[in-house]
C-alpha atoms as a PDB file:
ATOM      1  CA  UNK A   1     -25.874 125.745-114.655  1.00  0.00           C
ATOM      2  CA  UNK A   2     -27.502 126.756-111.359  1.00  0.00           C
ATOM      3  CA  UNK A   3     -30.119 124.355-112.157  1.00  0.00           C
ATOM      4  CA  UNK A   4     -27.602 121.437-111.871  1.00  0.00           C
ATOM      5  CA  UNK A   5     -26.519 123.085-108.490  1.00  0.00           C
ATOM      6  CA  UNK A   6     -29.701 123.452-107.379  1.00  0.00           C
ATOM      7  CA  UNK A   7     -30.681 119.875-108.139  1.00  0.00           C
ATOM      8  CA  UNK A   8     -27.418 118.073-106.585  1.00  0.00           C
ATOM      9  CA  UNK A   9     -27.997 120.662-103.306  1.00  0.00           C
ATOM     10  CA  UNK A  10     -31.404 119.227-103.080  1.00  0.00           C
ATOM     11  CA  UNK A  11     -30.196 115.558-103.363  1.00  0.00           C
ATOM     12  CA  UNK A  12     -27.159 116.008-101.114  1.00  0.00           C
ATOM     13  CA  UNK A  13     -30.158 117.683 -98.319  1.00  0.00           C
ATOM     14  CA  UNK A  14     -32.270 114.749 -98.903  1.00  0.00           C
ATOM     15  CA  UNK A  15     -29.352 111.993 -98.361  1.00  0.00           C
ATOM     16  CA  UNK A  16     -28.426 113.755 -95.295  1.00  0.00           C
ATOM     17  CA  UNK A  17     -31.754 113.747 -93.916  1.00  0.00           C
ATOM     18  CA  UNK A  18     -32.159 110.097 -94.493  1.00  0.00           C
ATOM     19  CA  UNK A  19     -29.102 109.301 -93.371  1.00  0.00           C
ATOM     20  CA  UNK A  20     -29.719 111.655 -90.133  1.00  0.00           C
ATOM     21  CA  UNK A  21     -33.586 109.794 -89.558  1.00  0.00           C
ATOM     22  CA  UNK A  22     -31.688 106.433 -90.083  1.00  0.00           C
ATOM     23  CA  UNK A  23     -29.166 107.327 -87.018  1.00  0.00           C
ATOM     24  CA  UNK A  24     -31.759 108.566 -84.943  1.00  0.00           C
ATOM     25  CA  UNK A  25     -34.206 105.397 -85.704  1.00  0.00           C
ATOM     26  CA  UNK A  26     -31.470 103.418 -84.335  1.00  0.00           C
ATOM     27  CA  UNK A  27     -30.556 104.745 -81.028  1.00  0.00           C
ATOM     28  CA  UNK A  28     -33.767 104.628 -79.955  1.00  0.00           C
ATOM     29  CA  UNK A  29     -34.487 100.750 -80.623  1.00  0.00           C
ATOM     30  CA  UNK A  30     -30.984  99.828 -78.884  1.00  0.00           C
ATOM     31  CA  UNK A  31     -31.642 101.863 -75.561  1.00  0.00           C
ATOM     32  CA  UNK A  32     -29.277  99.448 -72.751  1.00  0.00           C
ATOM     33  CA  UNK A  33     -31.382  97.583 -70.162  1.00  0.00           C
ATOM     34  CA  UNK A  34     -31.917  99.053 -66.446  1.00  0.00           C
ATOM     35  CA  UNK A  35     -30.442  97.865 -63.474  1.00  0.00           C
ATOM     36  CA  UNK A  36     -31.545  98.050 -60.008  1.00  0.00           C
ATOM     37  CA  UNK A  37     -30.816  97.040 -56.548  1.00  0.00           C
ATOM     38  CA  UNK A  38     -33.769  96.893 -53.719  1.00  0.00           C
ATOM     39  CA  UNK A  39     -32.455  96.955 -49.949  1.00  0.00           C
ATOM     40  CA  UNK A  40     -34.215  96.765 -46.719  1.00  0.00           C
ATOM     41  CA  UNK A  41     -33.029  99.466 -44.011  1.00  0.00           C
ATOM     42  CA  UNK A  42     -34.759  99.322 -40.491  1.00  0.00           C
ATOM     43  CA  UNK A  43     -35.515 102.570 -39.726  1.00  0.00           C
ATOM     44  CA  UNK A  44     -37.059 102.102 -35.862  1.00  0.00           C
ATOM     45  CA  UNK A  45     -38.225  98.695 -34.279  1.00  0.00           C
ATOM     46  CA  UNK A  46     -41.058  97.681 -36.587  1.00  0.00           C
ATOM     47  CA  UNK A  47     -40.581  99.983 -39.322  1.00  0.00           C
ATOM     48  CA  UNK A  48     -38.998  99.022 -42.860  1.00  0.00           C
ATOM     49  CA  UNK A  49     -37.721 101.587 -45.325  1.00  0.00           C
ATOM     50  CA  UNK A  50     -37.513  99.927 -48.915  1.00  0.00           C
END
């Protein structure tokens, strides 16, 4: 009997480690794309903060 248990533990710890490297694999291929704005500020005559 604890045999059995031990068995279905072990498949139920695998399963959820699959299942948790699965969830993981994915976020990290569908990271959202950057956005960014550039602007020009004059700081003093002549000099151009970007």
């Amino acid at each position: 009997m604890w045999c059995r248990i031990k068995k279905l533990l072990s498949w139920i710890l695998l399963l959820g480690a699959l299942v948790l490297l699965i969830l993981l694999g994915l976020g990290t291929f569908s990271s959202p794309p950057a956005v960014a704005a550039i602007n020009t500020i004059e700081e003093a005559p002549g000099q151009i903060l970007y």
